[in-house]
Protein backbone atom coordinates (compact mmCIF):
# COMPACT_ATOMS: atom_id res chain seq x y z
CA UNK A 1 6.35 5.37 -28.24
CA UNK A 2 6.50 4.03 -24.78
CA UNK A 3 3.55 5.71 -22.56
CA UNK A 4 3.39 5.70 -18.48
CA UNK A 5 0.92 5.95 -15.68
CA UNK A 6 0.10 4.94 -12.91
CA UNK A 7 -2.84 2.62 -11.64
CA UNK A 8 -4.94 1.25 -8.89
CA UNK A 9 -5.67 -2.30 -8.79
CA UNK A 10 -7.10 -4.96 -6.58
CA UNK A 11 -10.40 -4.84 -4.09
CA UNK A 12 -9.26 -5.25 -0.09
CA UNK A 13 -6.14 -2.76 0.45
CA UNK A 14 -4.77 0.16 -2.25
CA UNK A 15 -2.08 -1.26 -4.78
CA UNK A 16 -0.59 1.09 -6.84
CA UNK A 17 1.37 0.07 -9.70
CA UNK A 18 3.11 2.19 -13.04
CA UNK A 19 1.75 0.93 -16.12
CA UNK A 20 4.16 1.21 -19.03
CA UNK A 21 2.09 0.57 -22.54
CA UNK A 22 3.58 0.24 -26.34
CA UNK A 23 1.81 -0.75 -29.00
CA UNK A 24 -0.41 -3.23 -27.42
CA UNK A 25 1.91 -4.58 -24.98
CA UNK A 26 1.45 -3.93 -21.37
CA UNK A 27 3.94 -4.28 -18.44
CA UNK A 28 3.25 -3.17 -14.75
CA UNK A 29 5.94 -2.54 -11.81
CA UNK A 30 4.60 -2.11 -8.73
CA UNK A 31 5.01 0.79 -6.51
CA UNK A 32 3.44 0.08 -2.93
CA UNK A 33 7.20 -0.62 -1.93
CA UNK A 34 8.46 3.07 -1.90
CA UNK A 35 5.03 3.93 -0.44
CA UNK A 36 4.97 5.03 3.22
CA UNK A 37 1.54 5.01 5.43
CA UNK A 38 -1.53 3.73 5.72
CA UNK A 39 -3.23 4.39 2.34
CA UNK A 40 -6.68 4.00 0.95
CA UNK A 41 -8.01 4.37 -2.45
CA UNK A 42 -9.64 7.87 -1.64
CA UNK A 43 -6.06 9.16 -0.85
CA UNK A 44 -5.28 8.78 -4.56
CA UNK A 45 -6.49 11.49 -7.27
CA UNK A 46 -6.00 9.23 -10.80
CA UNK A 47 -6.39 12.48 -12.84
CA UNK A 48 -3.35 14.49 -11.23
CA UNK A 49 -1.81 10.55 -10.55
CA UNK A 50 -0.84 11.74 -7.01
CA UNK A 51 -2.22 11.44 -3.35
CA UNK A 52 -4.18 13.78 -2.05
CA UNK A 53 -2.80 16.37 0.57
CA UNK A 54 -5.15 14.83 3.58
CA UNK A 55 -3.19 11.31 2.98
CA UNK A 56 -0.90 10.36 5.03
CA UNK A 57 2.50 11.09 3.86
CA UNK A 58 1.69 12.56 0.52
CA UNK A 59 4.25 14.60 0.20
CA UNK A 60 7.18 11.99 1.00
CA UNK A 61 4.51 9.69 -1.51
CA UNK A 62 4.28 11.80 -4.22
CA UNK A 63 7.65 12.90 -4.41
CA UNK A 64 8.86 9.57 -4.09
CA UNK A 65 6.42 8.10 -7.26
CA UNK A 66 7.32 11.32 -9.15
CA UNK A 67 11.00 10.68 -8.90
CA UNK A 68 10.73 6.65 -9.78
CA UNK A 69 8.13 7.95 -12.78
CA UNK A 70 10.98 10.26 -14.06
CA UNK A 71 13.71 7.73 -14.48
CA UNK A 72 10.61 5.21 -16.88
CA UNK A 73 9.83 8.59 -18.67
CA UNK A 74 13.29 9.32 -19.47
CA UNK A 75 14.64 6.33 -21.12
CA UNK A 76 11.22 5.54 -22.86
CA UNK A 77 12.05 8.72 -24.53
CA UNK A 78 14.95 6.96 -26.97
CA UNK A 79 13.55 3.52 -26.50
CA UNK A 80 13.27 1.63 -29.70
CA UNK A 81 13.06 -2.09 -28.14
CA UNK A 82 9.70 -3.68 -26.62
CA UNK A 83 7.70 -2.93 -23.43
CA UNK A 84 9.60 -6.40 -22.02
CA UNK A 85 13.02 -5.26 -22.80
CA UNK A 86 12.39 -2.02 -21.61
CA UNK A 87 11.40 -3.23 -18.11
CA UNK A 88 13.95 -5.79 -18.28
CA UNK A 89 16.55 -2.75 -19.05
CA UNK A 90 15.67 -1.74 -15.50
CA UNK A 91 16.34 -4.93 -13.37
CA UNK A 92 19.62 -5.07 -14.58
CA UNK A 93 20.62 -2.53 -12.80
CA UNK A 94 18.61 -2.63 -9.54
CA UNK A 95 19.81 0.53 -8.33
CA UNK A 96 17.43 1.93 -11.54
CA UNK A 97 14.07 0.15 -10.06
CA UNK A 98 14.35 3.67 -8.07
CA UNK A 99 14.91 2.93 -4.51
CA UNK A 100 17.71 1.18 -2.25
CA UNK A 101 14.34 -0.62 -0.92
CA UNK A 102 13.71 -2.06 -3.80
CA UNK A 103 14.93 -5.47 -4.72
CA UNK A 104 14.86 -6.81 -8.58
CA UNK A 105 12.71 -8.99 -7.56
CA UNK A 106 10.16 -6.55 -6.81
CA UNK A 107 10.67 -4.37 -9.74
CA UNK A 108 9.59 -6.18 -12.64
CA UNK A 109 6.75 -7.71 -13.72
């Protein structure tokens, strides 16, 4: 079963990214792209996996990650393949990645 979240990473400016985890086998796609603002690391609550109301944006933000969240969540749901294929099932059709701001380049990892 194909799990998702999403994680901070790096030290000098936030990076958000959606981990998707099977057996072992970790892939990331990274988020900042569909993010909007200025954002810190104390604008993002990990246990609720949104931004807090005082960030800038969070509503546009949160909306926008629960929305690209959905579409992962969905599919992993009859997903029999591996965590690559999976996130390669997504870059062929760029339109999936979630946004029209998104390029396939940007989607997978």
């Amino acid at each position: 079963m194909i799990t998702t979240n999403y994680q901070t990473y790096g030290k000098s400016e936030f990076n958000l990214r959606l981990r998707v985890y099977q057996n072992g086998e970790t892939r990331y796609v990274y988020v900042n792209k569909l993010l909007q603002g200025k954002l810190n690391k104390c604008h993002w609550n990990q246990k609720k996996q949104l931004f807090v109301s005082s960030a800038p944006f969070s509503e546009e933000n949160n909306e926008a990650l629960v929305q690209f969240k959905r579409k992962y969540d969905e599919k992993a749901i009859n997903w029999s393949g591996s965590v690559f294929n999976f996130i390669l099932s997504f870059n062929e059709d760029p339109e999936s990645c979630g946004s029209s701001r998104h390029t396939r380049e940007n989607c997978f990892v």
